[in-house]
Protein backbone atom coordinates (compact mmCIF):
# COMPACT_ATOMS: atom_id res chain seq x y z
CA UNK A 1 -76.20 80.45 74.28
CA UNK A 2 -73.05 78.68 72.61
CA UNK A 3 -70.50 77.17 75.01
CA UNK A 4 -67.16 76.50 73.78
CA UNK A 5 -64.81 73.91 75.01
CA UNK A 6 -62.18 76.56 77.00
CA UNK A 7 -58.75 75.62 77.92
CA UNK A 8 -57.66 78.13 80.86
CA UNK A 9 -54.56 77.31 81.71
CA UNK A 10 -54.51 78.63 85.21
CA UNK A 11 -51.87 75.58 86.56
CA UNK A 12 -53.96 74.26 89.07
CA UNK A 13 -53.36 70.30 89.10
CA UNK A 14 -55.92 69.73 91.95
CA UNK A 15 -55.01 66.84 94.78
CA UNK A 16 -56.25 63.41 95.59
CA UNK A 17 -59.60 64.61 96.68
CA UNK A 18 -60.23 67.54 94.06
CA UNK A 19 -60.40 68.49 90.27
CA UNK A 20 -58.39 70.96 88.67
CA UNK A 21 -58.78 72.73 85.98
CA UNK A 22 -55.40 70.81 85.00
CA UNK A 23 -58.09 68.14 84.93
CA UNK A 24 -60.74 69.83 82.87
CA UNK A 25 -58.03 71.60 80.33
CA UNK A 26 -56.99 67.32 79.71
CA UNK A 27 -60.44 66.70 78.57
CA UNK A 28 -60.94 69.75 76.85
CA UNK A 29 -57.32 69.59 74.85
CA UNK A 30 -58.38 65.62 74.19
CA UNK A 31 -61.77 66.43 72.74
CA UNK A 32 -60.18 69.56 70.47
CA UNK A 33 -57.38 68.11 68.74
CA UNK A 34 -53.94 68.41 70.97
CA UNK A 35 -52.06 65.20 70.97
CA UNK A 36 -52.06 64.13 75.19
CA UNK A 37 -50.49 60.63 74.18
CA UNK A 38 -47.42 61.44 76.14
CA UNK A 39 -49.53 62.42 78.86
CA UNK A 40 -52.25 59.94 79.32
CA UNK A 41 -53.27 57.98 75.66
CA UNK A 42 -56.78 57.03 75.35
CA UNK A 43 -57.62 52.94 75.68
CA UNK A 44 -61.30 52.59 75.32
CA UNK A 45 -62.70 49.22 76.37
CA UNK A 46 -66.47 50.23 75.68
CA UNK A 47 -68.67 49.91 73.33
CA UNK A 48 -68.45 52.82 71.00
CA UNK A 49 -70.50 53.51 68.55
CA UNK A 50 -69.92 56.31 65.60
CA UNK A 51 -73.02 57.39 63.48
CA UNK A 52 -73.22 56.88 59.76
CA UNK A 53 -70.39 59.07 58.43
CA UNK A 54 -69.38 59.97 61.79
CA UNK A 55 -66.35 58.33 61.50
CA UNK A 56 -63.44 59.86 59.69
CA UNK A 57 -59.85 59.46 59.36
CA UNK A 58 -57.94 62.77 58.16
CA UNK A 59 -54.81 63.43 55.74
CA UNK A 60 -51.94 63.62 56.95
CA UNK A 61 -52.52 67.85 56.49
CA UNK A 62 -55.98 67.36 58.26
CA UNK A 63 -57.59 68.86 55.56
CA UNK A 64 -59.76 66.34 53.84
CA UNK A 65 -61.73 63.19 55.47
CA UNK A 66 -62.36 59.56 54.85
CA UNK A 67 -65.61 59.58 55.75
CA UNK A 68 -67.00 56.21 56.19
CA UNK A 69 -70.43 55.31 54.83
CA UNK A 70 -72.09 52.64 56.27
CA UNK A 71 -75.29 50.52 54.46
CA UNK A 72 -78.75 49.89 55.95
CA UNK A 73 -78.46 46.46 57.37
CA UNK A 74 -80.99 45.12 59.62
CA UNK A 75 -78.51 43.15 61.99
CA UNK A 76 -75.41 43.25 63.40
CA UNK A 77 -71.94 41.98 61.53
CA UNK A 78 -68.57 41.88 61.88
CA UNK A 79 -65.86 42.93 59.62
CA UNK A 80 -62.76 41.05 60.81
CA UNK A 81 -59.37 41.55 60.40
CA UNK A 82 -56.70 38.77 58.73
CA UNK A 83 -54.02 37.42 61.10
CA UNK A 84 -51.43 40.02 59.10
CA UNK A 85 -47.61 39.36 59.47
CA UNK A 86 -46.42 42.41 58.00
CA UNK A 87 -47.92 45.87 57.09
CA UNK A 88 -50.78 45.91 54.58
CA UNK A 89 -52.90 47.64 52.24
CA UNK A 90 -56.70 47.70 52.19
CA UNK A 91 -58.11 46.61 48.81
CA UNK A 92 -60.46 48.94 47.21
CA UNK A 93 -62.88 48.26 44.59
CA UNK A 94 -62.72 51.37 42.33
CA UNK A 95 -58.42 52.12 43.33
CA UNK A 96 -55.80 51.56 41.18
CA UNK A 97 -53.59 48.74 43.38
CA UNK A 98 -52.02 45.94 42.83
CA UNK A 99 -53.49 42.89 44.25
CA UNK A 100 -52.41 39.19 44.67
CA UNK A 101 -53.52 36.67 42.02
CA UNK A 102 -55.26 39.45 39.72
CA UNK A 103 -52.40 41.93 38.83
CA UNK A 104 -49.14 40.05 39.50
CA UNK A 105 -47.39 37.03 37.61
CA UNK A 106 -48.73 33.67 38.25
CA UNK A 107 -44.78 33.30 40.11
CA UNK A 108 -46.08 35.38 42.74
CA UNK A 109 -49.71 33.95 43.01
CA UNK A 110 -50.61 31.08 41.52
CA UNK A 111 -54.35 30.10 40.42
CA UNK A 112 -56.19 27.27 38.61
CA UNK A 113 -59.98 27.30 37.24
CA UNK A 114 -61.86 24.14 35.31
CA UNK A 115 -64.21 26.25 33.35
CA UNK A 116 -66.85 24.15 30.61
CA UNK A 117 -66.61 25.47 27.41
CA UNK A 118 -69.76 24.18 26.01
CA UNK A 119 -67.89 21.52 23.68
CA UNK A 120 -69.01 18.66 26.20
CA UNK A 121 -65.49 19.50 27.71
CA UNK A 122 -63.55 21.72 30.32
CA UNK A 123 -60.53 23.67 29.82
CA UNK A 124 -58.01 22.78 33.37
CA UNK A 125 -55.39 25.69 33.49
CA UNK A 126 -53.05 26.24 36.09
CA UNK A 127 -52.55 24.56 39.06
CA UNK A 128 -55.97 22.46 38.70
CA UNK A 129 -53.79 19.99 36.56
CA UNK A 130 -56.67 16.71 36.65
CA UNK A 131 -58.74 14.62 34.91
CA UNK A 132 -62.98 14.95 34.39
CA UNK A 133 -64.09 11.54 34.84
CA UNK A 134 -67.40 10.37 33.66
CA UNK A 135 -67.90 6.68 32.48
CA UNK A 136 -71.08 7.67 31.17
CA UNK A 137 -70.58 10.41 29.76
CA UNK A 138 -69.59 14.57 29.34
CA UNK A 139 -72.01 16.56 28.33
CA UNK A 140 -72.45 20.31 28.35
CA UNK A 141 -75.83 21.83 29.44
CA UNK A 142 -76.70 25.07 29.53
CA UNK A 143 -78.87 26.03 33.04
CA UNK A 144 -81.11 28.49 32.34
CA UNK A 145 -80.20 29.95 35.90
CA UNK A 146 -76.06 28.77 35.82
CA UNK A 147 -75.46 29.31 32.57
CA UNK A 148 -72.61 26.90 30.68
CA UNK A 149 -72.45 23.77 33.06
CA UNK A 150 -70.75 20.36 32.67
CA UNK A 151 -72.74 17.48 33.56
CA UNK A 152 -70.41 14.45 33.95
CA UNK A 153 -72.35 10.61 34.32
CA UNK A 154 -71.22 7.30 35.62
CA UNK A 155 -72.70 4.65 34.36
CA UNK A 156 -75.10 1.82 36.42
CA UNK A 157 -72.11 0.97 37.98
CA UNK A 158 -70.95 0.93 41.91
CA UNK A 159 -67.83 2.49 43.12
CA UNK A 160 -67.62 5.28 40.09
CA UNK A 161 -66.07 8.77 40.15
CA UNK A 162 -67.53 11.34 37.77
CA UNK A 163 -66.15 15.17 37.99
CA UNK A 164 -62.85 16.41 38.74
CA UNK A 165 -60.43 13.47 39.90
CA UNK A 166 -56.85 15.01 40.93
CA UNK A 167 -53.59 13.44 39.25
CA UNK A 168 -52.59 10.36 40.64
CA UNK A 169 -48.95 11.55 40.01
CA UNK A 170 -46.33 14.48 41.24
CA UNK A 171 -46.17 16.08 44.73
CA UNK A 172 -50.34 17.50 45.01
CA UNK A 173 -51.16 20.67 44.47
CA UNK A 174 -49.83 23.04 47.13
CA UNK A 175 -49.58 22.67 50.93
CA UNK A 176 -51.61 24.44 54.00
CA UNK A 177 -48.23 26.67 53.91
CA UNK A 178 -49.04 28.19 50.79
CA UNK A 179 -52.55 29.19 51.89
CA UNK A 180 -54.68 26.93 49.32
CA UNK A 181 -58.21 28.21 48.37
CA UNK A 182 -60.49 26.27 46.85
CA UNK A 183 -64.06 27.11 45.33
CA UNK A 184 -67.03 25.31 43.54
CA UNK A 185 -69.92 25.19 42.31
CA UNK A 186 -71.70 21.87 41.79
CA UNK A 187 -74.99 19.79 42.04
CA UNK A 188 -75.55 15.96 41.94
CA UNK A 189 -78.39 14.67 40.11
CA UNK A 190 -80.23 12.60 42.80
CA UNK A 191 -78.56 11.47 46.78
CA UNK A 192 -79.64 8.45 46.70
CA UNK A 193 -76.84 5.54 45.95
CA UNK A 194 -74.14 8.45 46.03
CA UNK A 195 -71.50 10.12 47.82
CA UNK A 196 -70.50 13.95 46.88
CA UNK A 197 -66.51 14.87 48.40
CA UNK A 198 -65.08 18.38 47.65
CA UNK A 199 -61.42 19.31 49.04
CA UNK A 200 -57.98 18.08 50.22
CA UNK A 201 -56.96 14.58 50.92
CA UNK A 202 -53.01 13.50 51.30
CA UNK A 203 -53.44 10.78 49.37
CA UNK A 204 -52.37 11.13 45.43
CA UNK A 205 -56.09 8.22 44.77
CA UNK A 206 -59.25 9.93 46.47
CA UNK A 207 -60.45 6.37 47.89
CA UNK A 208 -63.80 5.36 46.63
CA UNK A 209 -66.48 4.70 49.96
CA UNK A 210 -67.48 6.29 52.91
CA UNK A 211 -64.06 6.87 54.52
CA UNK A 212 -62.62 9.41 52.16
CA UNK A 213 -59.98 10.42 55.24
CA UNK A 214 -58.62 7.25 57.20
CA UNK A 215 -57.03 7.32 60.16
CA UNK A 216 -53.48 7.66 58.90
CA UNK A 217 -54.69 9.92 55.92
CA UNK A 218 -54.54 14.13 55.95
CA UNK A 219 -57.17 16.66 54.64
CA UNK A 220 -60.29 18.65 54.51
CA UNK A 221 -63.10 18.01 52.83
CA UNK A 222 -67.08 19.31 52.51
CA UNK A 223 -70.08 16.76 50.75
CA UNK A 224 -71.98 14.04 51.94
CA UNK A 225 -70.89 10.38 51.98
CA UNK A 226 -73.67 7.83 51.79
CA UNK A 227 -74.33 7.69 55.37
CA UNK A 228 -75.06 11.37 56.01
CA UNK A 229 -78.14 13.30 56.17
CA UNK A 230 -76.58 16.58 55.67
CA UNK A 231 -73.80 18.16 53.84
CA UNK A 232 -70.87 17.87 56.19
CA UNK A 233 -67.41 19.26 56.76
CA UNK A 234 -64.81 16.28 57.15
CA UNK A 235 -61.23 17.03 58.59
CA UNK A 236 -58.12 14.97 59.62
CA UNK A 237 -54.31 15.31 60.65
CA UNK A 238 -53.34 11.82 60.11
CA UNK A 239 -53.59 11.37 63.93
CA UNK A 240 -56.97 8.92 64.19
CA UNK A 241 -60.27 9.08 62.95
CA UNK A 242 -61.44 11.44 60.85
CA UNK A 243 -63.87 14.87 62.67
CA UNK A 244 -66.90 15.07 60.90
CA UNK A 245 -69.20 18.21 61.43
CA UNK A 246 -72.78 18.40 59.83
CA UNK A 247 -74.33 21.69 58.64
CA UNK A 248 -77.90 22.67 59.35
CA UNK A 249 -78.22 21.72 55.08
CA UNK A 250 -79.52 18.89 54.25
CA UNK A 251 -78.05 17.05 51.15
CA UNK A 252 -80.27 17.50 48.24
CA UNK A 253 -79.99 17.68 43.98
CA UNK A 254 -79.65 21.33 43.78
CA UNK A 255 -76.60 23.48 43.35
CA UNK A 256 -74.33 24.50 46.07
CA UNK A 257 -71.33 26.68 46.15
CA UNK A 258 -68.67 25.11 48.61
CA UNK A 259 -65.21 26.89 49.65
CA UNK A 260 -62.64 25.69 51.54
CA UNK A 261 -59.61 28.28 52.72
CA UNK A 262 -56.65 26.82 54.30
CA UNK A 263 -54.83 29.47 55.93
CA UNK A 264 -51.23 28.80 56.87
CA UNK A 265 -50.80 31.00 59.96
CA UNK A 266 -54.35 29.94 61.21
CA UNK A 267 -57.34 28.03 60.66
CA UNK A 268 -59.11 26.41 57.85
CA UNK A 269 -62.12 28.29 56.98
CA UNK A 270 -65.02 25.74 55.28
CA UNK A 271 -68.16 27.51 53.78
CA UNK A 272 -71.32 26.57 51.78
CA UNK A 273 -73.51 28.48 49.89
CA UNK A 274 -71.37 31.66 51.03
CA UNK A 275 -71.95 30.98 55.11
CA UNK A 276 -69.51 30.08 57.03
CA UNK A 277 -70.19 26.06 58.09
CA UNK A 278 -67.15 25.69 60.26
CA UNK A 279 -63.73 27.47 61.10
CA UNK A 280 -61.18 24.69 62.16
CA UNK A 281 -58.83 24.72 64.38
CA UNK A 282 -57.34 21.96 65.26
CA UNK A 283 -56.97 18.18 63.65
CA UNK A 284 -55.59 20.31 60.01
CA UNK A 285 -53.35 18.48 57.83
CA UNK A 286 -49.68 19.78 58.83
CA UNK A 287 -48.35 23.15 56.87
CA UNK A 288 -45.76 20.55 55.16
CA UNK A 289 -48.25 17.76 53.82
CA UNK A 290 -48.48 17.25 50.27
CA UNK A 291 -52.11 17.53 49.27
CA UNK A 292 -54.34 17.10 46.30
CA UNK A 293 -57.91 18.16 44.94
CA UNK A 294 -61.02 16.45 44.10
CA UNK A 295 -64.38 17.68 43.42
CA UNK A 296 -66.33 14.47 42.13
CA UNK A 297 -69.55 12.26 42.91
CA UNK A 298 -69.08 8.69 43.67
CA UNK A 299 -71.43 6.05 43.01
CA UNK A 300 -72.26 3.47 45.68
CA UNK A 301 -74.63 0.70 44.18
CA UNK A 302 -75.66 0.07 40.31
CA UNK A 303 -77.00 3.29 39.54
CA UNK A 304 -75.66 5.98 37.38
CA UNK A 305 -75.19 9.31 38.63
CA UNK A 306 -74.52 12.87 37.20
CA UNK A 307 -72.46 15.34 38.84
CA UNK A 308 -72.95 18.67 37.31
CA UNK A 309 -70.37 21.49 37.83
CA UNK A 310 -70.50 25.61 36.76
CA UNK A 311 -66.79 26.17 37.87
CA UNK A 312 -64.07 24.82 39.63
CA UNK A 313 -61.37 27.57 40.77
CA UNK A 314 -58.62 28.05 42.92
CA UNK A 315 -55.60 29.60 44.05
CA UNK A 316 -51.95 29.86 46.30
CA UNK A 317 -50.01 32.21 47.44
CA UNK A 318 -47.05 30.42 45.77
């Protein structure tokens, strides 16, 4: 036996005390595609759950599907939505879109990358508009598992920078406002006698010790400084001392791939290794404050350190 959903339409609207089949035609109509938003619109504050390909969202003719496919994971994660200001676009992988900082002028989007060429350089492009420091020396290496690498050494000397040291001159980089993204990937050679600082500072000199954000001093930051056992996020609004926030990662010589996203409208988004290490809220350098990038070792004692680097990118929204 096959029961269909039936609408009968007899007009009975039932009272306070008994269904009608006003009642059951709702459910019915709701379940077999009439519109009943001008007579009761659904809010669902359940938990719902739609099957693998379950899900689909018609043409506007309702004669094809977007069928969403789902793939076998083995826990539960979210998929979250941006803080949007205006209507948007998803971004497909295989569609033919425009999207910001790949397919419009750099005076829409602008970006910066310090890429090693393997002529014991780096090319700086863009908005990345430093120096690579390394008393030592600048040497490329090729890593078996990185690839093309720079490796950039102090010499036995304390209070040294060696990687990417932001100009001392100009106005920075970009501001919070103009939602700055910044990504790297980077090792130091040994932790001992050493400090490792990647991010935004207000201040045009990245000092060299274990306070890389005073009290009266702006940024955001991710590394170790002598002191720490672990890689840790360090933040500051220029308001008192600076937040500091270990990760469960201890600091080691291997590479790590740090990202910091500073989102205008909201929070500033710090990751390592491609988890999420902490999403800040509060204590965030002001959407107006100047800033400038560094993504350097420092040396604390008479040793030599080497700071080693695969790439160095970024980007603004303008």
């Amino acid at each position: 036996m096959v029961t269909t959903r039936r609408i009968l339409g007899i007009g009975d609207a039932g009272d306070s005390t008994h269904f009608g089949t006003d009642d059951v035609d709702f459910i019915n109509q709701l379940l077999t595609g009439t519109d009943q938003s001008t007579t009761a619109s659904v809010d669902l504050a359940t938990n719902t759950k739609f099957r693998n390909t379950r899900c689909r969202h018609a043409n506007p003719g309702n004669t094809f599907n977007y069928i969403v496919n789902t793939a076998a994971i083995t826990a539960d994660r979210n998929v979250s939505y941006p803080l949007l200001t205006a209507d948007d676009t998803y971004l497909f992988q295989n569609a033919s879109q425009n999207a910001l900082a790949f397919d419009n002028f750099p005076s829409v989007s602008r970006e910066g990358t310090v890429e090693p060429n393997g002529n014991n350089t780096a090319i700086v492009t863009g908005i990345l508009a430093g120096t690579i420091a390394g008393a030592g020396s600048i040497t490329s290496v090729y890593d078996t598992v990185e690839g093309m690498t720079l490796a950039c050494a102090t010499t036995a000397t304390a209070n040294l920078n060696a990687g990417y040291v932001a100009p001392s001159g100009g106005i920075g980089m970009g501001r919070r406002l103009t939602n700055l993204r910044m990504k790297s990937r980077n090792k130091i050679d040994s932790t001992a006698s050493a400090r490792l600082y990647m991010g935004f500072t207000s201040l045009a000199t990245l000092p060299i010790n274990d306070i890389p954000l005073a009290n009266a001093d702006s940024g955001v930051m991710i590394g170790f400084r002598s002191t720490d056992a672990n890689y840790s996020v360090l933040n500051n609004d220029g308001t008192g001392p600076v937040v500091v926030t270990a990760t469960s990662t201890p600091k080691d010589g291997n590479f790590h791939t740090m990202e910091i996203k500073m989102l205008a409208g909201g929070n500033v988004i710090v990751s390592l290794d491609n988890t999420v290490v902490a999403t800040l809220s509060t204590r965030l350098p002001a959407t107006t404050t100047n800033l400038y990038f560094n993504c350097l070792a420092q040396t604390t004692s008479g040793t030599a350190r080497t700071f080693t680097f695969r790439y160095i990118e970024g980007e603004a929204d303008r």
